[in-house]
Protein backbone atom coordinates (compact mmCIF):
# COMPACT_ATOMS: atom_id res chain seq x y z
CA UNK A 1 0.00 0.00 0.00
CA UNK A 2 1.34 3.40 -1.14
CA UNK A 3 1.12 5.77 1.75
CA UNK A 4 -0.88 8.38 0.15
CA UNK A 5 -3.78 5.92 -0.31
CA UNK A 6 -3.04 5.07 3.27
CA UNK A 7 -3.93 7.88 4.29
CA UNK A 8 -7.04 8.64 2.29
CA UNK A 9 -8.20 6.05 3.62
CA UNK A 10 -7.47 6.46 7.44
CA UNK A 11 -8.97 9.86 7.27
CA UNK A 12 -11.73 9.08 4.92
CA UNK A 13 -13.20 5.60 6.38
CA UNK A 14 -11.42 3.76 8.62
CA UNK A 15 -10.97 6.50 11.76
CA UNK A 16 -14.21 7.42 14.09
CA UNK A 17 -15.27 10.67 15.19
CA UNK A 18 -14.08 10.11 18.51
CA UNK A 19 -10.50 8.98 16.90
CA UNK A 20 -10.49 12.03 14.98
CA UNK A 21 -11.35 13.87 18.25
CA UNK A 22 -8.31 12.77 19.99
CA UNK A 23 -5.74 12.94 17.34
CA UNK A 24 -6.58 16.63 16.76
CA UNK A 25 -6.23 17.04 20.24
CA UNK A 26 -2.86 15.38 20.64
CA UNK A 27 -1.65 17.02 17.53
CA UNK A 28 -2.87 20.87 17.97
CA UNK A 29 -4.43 20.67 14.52
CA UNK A 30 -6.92 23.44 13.83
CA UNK A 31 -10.84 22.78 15.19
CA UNK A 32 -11.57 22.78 10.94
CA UNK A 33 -9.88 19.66 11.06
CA UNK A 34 -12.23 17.76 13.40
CA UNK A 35 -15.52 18.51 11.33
CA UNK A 36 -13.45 18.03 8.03
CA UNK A 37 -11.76 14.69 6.97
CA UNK A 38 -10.41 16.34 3.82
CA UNK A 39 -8.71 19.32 5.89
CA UNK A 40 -7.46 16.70 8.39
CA UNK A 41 -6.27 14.60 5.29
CA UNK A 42 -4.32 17.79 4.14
CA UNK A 43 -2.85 18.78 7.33
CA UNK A 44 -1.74 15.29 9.19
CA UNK A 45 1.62 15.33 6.75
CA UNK A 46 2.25 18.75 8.30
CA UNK A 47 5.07 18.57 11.25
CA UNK A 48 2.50 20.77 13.86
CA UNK A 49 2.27 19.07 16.97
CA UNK A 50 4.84 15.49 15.47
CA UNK A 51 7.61 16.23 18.15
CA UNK A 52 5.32 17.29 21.29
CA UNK A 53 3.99 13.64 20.40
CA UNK A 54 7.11 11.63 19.94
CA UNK A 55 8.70 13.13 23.36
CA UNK A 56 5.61 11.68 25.17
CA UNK A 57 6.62 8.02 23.83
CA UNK A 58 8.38 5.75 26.45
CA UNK A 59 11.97 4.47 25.01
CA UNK A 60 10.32 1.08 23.93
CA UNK A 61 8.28 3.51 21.45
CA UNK A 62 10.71 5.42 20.38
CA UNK A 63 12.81 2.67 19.40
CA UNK A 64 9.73 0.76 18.10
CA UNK A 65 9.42 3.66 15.83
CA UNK A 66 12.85 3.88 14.47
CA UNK A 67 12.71 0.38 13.58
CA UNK A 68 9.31 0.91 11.58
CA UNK A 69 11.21 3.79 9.92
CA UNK A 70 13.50 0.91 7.82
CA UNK A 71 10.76 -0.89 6.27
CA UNK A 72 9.40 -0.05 3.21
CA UNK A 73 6.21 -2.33 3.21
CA UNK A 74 3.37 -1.10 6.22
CA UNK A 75 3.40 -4.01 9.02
CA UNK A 76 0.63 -5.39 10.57
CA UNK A 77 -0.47 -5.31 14.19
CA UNK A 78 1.84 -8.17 15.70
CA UNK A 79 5.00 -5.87 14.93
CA UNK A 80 4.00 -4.02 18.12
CA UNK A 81 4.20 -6.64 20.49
CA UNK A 82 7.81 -6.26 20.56
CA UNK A 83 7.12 -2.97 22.87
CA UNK A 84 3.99 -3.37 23.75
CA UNK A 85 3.59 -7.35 24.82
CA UNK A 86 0.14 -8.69 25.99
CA UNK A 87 -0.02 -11.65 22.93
CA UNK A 88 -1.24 -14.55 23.76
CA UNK A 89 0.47 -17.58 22.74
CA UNK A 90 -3.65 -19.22 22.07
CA UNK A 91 -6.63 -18.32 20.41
CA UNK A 92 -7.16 -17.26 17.48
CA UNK A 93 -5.38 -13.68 15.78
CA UNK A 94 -7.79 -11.13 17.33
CA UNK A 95 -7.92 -12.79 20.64
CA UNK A 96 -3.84 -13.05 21.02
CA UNK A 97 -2.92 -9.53 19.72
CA UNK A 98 -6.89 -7.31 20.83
CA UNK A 99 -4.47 -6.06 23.82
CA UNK A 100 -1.55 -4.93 21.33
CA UNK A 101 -3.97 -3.37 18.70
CA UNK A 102 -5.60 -1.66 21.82
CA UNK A 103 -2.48 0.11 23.04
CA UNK A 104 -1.01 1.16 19.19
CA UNK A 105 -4.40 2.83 18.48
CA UNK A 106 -4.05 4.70 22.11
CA UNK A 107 -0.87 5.67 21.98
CA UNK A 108 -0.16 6.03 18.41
CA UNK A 109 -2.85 6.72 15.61
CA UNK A 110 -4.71 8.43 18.48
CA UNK A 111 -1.16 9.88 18.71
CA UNK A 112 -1.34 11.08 14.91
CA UNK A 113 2.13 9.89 13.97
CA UNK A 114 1.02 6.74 12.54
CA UNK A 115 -0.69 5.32 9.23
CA UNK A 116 -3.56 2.92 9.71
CA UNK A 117 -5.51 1.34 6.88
CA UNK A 118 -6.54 -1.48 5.88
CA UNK A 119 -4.99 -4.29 3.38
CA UNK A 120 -6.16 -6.62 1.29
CA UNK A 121 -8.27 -10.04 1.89
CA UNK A 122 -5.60 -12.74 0.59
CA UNK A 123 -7.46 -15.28 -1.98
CA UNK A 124 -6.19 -18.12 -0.75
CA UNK A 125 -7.19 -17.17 3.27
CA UNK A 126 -9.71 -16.28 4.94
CA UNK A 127 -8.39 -13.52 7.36
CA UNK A 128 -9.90 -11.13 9.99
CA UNK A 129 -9.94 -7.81 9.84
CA UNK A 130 -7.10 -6.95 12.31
CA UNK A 131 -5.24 -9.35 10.70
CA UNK A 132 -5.73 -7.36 7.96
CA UNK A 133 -4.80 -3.66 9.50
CA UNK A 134 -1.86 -2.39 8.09
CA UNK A 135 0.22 0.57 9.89
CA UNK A 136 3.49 2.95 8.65
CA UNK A 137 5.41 5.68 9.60
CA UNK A 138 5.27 8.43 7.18
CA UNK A 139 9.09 9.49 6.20
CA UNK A 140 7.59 12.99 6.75
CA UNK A 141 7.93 12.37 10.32
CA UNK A 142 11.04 10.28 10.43
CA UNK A 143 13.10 13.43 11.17
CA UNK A 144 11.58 14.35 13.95
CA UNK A 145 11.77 11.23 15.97
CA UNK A 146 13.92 11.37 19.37
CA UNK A 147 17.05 10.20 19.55
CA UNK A 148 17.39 6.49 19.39
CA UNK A 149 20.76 6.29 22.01
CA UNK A 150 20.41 8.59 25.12
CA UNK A 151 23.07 10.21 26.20
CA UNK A 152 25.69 9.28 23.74
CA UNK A 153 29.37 10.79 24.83
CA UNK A 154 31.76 12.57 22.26
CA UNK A 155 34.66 11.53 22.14
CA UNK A 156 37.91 12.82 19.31
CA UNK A 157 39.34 10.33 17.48
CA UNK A 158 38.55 7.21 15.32
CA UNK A 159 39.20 5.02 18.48
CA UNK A 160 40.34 1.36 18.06
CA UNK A 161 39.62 -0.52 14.84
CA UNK A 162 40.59 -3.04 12.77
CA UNK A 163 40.63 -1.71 9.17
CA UNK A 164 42.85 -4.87 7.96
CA UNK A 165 40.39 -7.62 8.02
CA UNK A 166 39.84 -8.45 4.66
CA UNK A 167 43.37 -7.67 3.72
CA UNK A 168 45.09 -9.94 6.28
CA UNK A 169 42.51 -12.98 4.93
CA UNK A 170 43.03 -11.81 1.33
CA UNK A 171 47.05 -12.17 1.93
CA UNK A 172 46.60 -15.04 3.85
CA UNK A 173 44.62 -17.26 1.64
CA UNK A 174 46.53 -16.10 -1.90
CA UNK A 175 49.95 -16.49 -0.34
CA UNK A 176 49.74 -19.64 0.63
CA UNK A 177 49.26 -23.32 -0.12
CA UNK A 178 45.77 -23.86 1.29
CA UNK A 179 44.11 -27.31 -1.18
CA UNK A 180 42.24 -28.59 1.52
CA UNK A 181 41.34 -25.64 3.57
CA UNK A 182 37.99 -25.20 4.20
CA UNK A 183 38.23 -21.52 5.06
CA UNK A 184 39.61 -20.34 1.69
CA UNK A 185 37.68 -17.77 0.23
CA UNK A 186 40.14 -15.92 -1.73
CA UNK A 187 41.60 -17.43 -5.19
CA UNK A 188 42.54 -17.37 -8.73
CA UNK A 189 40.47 -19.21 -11.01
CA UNK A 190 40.75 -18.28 -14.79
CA UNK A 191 43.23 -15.71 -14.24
CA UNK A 192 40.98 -13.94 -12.24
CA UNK A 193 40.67 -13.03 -8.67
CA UNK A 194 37.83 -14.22 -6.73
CA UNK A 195 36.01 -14.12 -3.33
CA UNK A 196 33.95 -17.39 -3.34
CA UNK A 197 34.57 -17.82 -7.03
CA UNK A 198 32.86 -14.38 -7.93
CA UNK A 199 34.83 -11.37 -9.03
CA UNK A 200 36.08 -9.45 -6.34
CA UNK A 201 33.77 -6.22 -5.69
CA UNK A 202 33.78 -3.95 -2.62
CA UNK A 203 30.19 -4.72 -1.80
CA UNK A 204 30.98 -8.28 -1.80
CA UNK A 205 34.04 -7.83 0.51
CA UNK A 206 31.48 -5.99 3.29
CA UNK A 207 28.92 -8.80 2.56
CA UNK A 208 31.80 -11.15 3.72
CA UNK A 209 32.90 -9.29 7.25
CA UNK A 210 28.34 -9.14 7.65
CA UNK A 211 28.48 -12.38 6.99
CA UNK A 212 31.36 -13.34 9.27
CA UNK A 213 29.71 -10.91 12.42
CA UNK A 214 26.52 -12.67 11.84
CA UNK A 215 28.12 -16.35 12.37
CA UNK A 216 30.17 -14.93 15.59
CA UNK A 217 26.90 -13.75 17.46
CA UNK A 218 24.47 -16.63 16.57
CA UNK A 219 26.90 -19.53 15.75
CA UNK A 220 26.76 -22.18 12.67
CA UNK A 221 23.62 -22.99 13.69
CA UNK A 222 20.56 -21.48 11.17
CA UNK A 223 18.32 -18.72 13.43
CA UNK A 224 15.80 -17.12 12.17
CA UNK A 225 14.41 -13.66 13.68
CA UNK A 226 11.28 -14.17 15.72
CA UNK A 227 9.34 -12.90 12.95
CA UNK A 228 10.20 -11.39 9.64
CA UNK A 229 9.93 -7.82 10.95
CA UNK A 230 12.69 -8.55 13.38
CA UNK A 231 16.48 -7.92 12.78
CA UNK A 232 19.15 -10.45 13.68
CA UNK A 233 21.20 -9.11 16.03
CA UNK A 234 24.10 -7.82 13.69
CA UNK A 235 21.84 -5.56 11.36
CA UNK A 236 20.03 -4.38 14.52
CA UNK A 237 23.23 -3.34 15.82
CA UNK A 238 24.69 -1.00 12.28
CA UNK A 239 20.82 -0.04 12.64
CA UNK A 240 21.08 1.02 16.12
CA UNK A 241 24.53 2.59 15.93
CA UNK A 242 23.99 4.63 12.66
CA UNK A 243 22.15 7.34 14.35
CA UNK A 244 25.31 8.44 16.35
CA UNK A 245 25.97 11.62 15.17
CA UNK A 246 28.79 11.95 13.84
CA UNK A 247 31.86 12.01 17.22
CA UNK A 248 29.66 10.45 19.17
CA UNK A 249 29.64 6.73 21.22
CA UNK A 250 27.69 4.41 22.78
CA UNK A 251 27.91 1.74 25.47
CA UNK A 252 27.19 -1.58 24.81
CA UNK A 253 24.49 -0.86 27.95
CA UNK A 254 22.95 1.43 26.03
CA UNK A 255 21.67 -0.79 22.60
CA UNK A 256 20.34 -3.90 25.29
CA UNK A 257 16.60 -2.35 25.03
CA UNK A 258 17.06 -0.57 21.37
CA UNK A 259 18.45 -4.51 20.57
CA UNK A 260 15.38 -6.03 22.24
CA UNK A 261 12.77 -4.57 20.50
CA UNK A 262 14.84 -4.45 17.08
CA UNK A 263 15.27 -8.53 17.89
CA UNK A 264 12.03 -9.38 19.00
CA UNK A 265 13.93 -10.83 22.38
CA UNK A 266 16.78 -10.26 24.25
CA UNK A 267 20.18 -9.90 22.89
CA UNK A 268 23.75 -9.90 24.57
CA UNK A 269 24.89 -6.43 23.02
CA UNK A 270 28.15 -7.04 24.39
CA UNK A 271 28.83 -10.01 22.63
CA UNK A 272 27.37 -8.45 19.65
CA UNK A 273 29.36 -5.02 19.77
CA UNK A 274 32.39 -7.33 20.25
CA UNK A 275 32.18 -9.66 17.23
CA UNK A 276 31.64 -6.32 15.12
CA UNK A 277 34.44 -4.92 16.47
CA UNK A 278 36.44 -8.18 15.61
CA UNK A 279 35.17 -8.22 12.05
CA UNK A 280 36.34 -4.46 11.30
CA UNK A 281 32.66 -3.36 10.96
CA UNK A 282 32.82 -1.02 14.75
CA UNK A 283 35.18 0.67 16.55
CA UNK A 284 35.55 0.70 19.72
CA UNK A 285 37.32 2.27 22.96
CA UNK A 286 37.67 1.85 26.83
CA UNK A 287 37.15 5.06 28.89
CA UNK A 288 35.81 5.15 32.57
CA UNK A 289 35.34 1.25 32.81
CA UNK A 290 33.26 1.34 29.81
CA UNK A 291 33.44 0.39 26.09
CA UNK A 292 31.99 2.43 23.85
CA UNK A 293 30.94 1.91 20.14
CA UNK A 294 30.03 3.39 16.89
CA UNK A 295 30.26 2.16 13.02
CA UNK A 296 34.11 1.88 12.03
CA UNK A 297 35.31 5.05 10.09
CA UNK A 298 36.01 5.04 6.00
CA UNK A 299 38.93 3.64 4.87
CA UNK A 300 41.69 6.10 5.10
CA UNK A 301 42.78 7.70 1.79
CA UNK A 302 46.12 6.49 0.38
CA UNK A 303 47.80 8.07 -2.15
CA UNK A 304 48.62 5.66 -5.47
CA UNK A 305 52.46 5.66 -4.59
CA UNK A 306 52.06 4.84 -1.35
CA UNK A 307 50.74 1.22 -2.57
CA UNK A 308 52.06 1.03 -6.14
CA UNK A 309 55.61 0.45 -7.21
CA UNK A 310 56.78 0.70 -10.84
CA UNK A 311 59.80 -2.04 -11.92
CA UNK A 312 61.03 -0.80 -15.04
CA UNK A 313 63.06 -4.09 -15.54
CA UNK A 314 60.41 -5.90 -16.39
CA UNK A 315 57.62 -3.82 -17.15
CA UNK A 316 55.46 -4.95 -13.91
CA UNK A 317 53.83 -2.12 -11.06
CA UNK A 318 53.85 -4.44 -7.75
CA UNK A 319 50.85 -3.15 -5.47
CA UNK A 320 50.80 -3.51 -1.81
CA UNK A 321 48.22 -5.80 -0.44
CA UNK A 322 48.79 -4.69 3.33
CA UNK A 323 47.66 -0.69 1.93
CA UNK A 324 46.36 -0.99 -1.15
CA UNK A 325 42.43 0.07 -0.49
CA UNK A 326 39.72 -2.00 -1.63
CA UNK A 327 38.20 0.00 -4.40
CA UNK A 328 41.84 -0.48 -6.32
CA UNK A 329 41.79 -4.45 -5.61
CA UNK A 330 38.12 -4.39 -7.18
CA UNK A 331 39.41 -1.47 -10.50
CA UNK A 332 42.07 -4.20 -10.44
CA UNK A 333 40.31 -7.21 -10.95
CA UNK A 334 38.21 -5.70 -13.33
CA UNK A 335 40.92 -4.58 -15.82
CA UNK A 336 43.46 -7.13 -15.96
CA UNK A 337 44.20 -11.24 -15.52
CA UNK A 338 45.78 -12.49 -12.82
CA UNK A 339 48.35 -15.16 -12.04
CA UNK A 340 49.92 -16.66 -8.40
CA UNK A 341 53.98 -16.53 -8.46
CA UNK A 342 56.45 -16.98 -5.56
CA UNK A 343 57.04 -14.45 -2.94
CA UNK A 344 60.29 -12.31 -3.34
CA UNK A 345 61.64 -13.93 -0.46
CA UNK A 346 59.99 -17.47 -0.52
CA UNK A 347 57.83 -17.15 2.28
CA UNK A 348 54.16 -18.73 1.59
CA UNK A 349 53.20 -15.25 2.59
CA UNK A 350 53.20 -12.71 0.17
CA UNK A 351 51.78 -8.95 0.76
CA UNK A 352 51.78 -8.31 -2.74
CA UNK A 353 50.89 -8.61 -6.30
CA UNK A 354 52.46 -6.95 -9.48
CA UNK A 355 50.61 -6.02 -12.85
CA UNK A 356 52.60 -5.83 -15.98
CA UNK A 357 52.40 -3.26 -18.74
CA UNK A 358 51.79 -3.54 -22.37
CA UNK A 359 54.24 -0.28 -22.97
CA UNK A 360 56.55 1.95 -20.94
CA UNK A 361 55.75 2.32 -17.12
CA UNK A 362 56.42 6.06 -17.32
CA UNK A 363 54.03 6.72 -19.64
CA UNK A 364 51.40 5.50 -17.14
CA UNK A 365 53.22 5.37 -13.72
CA UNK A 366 51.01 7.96 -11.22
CA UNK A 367 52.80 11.00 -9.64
CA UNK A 368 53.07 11.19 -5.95
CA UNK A 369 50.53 14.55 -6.75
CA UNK A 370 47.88 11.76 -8.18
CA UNK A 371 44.53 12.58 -6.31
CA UNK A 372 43.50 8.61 -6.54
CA UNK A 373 42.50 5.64 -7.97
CA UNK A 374 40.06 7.18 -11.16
CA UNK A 375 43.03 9.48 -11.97
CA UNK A 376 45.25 5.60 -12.02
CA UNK A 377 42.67 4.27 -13.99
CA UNK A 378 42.72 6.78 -16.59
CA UNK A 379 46.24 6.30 -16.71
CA UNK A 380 46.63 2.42 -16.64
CA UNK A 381 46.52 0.30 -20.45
CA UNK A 382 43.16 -1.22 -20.86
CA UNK A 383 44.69 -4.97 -20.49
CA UNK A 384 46.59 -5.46 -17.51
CA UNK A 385 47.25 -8.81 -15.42
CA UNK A 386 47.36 -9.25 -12.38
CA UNK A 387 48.43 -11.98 -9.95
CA UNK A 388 48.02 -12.69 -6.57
CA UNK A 389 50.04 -14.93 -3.90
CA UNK A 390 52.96 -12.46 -4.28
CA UNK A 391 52.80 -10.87 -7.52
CA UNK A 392 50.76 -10.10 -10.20
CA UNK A 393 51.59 -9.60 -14.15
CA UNK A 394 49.89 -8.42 -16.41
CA UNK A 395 49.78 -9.56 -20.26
CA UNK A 396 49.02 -8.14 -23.43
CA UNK A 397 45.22 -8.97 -23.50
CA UNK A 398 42.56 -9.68 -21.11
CA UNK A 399 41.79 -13.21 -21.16
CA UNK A 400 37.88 -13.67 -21.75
């Protein structure tokens, strides 16, 4: 349901008089908007009266609220029970959630900050009308919702974090002889490098580190959210922790209720700020006998010498695994073929690959002045190879 239609409908059939009495109330909206559905149609977008209504909220509501605010698609009634309990775990849908759908039409479409209409019968079951009651938060309002973490401190800094995890993994499993490992995610298949025999792309690279926070906090073992409205506990937590403002923390303390109700159930948030922190996806630091959190920073800007070495000898640029950032491995991949070859120094261990060039080095070689990778780019040959393990070369065309 498109939220416009929502609300033509909320205001134009499914609210009472006496609902229509109390949301003008709570709001301040003008008395013409009582008598009126079309005025109060026109003026419930409007942001009179929004904040006086979300500061009355309890912290369940408000975090309730923020957790609507991610979902595209209206939810239906049971979403509430996360803040509001009272379900019953018998009878039939209107006798296990009539408490919940009592307390969201009190305190929040009496409230006039939500969207309440009703959905569609489904053809293939019979449902009841609440089952059918749909509700949203209009992104009209979303700015004015309270803050999520109370009393977040400010601290300088970028704190401690671990900006090397997919590097360290990427050098580990290309520089070495790893057949029968069962970890490797990292190769070269087709002169091409991989991450679980896909090109290597950024996104894929932060899919891995999600993936690898997810399977710290709940295990091998296949969980499911309560419900499909609920978050596992990783995406609750970058939910949670990307309303910091920017310079600002939070204790683990602080997410345990925001993590319940994103959940659906109670969540260790230390355990979960920790595993993020261990997959390079938070940062963290210790002050007062506390650890505090927030999202890890950006990568930090490298200049193209400071990773890329020319060898004139023989035509090849050698780039730095252990600084070369991630957007260059991906340009990388995408633009030339890729070999392994031996370490410099025979180690299984390599921290870097070379590409080689079709024509002169200096004719393509970046200047220390370079502002990044695009100006590279425009610089490099179109076919260039690279390896991994150690080194990568590049040949004359790109293999298809």
């Amino acid at each position: 349901m498109k939220p416009l239609d929502m609300l033509s409908q909320m205001c134009r059939v499914v609210l009472a008089d006496t609902d229509v009495k109390a949301l003008c109330k709570a709001r301040g909206l003008s008395p013409q908007a009582t008598s009126s559905r079309g005025i109060l149609e026109t003026l419930f977008l409007s942001p009179q009266g929004v904040s006086n209504v979300f500061n009355s909220l309890d912290r369940n509501e408000v975090a309730l609220l923020h957790l609507l605010k991610n979902y595209e698609a209206p939810v239906g009634v049971a979403f509430f029970s996360r803040a509001y309990g009272g379900e019953h775990s018998y009878g039939t849908f209107n006798q296990r959630y009539q408490n919940v759908f009592a307390k969201v039409k009190k305190r929040l479409v009496r409230g006039g900050v939500l969207l309440w209409a009703e959905g569609r019968q489904n053809s293939w079951q019979k449902q009841s009308k609440m089952e059918r009651w749909r509700f949203a938060l209009p992104a009209e309002f979303h700015c004015h919702l309270p803050a999520l973490i109370v009393s977040p401190r400010r601290f300088d800094g970028d704190g401690n974090w671990r900006p090397n995890v997919v590097r360290d993994k990427l050098i580990a499993d290309l520089g070495c002889s790893r057949k029968n490992a069962d970890d490797q995610i990292f190769q070269i298949e087709a002169n091409e490098l991989q991450l679980n025999g896909k090109r290597i792309e950024v996104a894929k690279l932060i899919k891995w580190q999600q993936s690898g926070w997810k399977k710290a906090v709940q295990g091998e073992k296949k969980s499911s959210p309560k419900d499909s409205d609920s978050k596992r506990p990783d995406e609750a937590a970058l939910c949670i922790l990307s309303e910091l403002a920017d310079g600002y923390w939070a204790d683990a303390e602080q997410l345990t209720e925001p993590l319940r109700v994103f959940c659906g159930k109670k969540t260790e948030s230390d355990a979960v700020c920790e595993a993020g922190w261990d997959w390079g996806l938070l940062a963290k630091r210790t002050t007062g006998g506390k650890t505090w959190y927030r999202l890890a920073p950006e990568q930090p800007q490298v200049a193209p010498h400071q990773y890329l070495t020319p060898n004139e000898q023989d035509g090849c640029v050698t780039a730095d695994l252990s600084t070369i950032p991630l957007q260059a491995i991906e340009q990388l991949a995408a633009i030339s073929d890729q070999r392994v070859v031996p370490a410099r120094n025979g180690s299984c261990c390599s921290r870097r690959i070379s590409s080689s060039w079709a024509g002169p080095t200096t004719n393509c070689w970046p200047t220390k002045s370079s502002s990044g990778w695009s100006n590279i780019r425009s610089r490099l040959p179109k076919h260039i190879s690279r390896t991994a393990s150690g080194v990568v070369k590049r040949s004359s065309t790109k293999t298809s």
